[in-house]
N, C-alpha and C. Protein backbone atom coordinates (compact mmCIF):
# COMPACT_ATOMS: atom_id res chain seq x y z
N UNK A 1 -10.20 10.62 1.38
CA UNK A 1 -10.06 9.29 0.81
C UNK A 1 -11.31 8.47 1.15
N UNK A 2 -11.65 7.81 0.00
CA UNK A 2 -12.97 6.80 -0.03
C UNK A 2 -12.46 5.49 0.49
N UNK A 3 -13.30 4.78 1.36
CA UNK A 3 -13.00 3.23 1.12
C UNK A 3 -12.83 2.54 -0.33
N UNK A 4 -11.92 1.62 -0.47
CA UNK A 4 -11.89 1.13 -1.54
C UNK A 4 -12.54 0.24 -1.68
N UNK A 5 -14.14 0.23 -2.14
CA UNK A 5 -14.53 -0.95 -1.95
C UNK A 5 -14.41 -2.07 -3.01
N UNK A 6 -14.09 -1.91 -4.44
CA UNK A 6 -13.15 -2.85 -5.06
C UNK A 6 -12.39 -3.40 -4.86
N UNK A 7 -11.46 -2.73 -4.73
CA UNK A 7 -10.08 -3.88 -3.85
C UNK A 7 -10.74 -4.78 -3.31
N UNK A 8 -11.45 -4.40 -1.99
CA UNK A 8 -11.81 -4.90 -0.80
C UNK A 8 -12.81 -6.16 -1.40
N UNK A 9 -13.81 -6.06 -2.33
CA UNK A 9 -14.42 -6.82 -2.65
C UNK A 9 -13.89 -7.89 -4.03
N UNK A 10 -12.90 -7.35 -4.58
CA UNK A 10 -12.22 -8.61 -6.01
C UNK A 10 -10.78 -8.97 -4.87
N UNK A 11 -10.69 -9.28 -3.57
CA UNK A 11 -9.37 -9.75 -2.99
C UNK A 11 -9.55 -11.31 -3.27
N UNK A 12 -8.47 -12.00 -3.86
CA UNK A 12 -8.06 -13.11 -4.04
C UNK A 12 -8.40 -13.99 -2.35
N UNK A 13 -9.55 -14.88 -2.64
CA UNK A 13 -10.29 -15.43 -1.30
C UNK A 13 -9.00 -16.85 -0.97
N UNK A 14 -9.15 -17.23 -2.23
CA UNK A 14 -8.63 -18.79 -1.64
C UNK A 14 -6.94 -18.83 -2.74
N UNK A 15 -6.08 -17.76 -2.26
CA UNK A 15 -5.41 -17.56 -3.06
C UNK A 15 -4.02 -17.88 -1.69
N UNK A 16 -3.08 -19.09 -2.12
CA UNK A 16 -2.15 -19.14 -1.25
C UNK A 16 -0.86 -17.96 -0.69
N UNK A 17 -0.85 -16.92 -1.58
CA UNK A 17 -0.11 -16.18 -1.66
C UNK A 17 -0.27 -14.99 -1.36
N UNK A 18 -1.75 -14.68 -1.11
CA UNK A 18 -2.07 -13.57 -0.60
C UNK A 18 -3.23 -13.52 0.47
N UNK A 19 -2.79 -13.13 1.35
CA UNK A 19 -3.74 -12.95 2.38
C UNK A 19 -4.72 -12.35 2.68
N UNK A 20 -5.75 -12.46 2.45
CA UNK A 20 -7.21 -11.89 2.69
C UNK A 20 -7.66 -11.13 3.71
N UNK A 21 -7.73 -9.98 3.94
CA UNK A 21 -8.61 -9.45 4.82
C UNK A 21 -10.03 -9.63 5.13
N UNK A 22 -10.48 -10.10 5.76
CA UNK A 22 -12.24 -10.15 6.08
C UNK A 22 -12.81 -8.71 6.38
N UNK A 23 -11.77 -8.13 7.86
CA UNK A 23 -12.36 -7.24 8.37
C UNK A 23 -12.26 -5.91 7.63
N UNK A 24 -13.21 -5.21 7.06
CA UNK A 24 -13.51 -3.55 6.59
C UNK A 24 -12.10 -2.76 7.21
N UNK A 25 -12.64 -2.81 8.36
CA UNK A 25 -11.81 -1.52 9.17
C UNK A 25 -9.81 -1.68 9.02
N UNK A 26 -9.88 -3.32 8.95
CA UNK A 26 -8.14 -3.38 8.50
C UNK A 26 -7.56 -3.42 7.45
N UNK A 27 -8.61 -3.87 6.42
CA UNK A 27 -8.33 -3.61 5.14
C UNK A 27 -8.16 -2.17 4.44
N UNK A 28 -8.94 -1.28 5.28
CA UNK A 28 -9.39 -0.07 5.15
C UNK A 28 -8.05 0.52 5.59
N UNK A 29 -7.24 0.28 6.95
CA UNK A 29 -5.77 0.60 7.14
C UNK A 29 -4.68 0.30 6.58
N UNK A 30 -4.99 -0.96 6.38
CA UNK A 30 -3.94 -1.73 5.17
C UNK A 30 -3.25 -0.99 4.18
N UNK A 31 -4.97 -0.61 3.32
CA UNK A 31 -4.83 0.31 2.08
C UNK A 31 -4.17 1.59 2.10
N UNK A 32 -4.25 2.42 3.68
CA UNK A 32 -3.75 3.53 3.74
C UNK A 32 -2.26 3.39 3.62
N UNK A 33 -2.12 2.57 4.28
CA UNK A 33 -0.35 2.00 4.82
C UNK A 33 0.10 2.33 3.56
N UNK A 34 -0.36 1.06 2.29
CA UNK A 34 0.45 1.18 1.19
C UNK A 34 -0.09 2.13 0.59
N UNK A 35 -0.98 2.79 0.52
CA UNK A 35 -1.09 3.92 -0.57
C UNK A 35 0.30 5.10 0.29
N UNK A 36 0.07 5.71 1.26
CA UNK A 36 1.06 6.56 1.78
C UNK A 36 2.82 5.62 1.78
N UNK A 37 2.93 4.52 1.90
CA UNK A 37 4.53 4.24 0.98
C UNK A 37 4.51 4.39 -0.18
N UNK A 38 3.64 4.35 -1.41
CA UNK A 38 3.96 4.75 -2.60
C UNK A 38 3.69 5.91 -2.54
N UNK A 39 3.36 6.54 -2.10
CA UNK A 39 3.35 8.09 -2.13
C UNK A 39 4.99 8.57 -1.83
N UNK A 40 5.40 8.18 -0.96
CA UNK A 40 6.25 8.43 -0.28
C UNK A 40 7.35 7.77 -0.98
N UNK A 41 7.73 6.97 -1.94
CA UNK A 41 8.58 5.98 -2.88
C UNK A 41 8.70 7.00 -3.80
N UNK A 42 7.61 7.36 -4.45
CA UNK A 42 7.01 8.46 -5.49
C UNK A 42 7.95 9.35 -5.72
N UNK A 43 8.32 9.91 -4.05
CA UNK A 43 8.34 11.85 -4.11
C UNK A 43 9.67 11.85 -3.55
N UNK A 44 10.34 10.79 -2.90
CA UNK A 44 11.37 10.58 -2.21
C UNK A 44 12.53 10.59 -3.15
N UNK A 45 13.22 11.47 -3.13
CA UNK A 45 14.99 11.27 -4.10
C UNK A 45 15.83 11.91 -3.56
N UNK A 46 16.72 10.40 -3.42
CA UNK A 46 17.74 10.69 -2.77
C UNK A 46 18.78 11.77 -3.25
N UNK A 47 19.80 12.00 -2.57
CA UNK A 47 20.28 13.76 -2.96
C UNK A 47 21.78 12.93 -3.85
N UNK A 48 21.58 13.41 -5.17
CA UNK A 48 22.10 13.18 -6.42
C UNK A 48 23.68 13.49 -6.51
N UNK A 49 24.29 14.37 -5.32
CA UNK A 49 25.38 14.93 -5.23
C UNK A 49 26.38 13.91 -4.27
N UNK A 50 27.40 13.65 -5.04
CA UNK A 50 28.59 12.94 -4.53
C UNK A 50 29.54 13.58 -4.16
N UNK A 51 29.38 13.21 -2.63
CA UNK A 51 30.72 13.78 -1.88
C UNK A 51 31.94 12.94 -2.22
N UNK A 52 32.96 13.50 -2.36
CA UNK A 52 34.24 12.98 -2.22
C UNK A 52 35.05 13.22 -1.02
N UNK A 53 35.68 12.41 -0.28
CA UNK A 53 36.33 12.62 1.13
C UNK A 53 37.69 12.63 0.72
């Protein structure tokens, strides 16, 4: 994986609703965070079979 340096550079500066990263290196973790939950949202299904008790 590449840094994203788009994201990182079109982030909404003076935007009340979203919070800006300055620093490279946390933005750079940030991105991993949510890229690996949508990965993980993606591939994740729940098991389709209904138990009856």
């Amino acid at each position: 994986m590449r840094f994203p340096i788009l994201p990182y550079l079109y982030q909404p500066v003076f935007c009340r609703t979203y919070k800006t990263v300055y620093n490279p290196w946390r933005f750079w973790f940030l991105h991993q965070v949510r890229y690996l939950e949508r990965c993980w949202l993606r591939e994740y299904r729940p098991d389709e079979q209904h138990h009856s008790y």
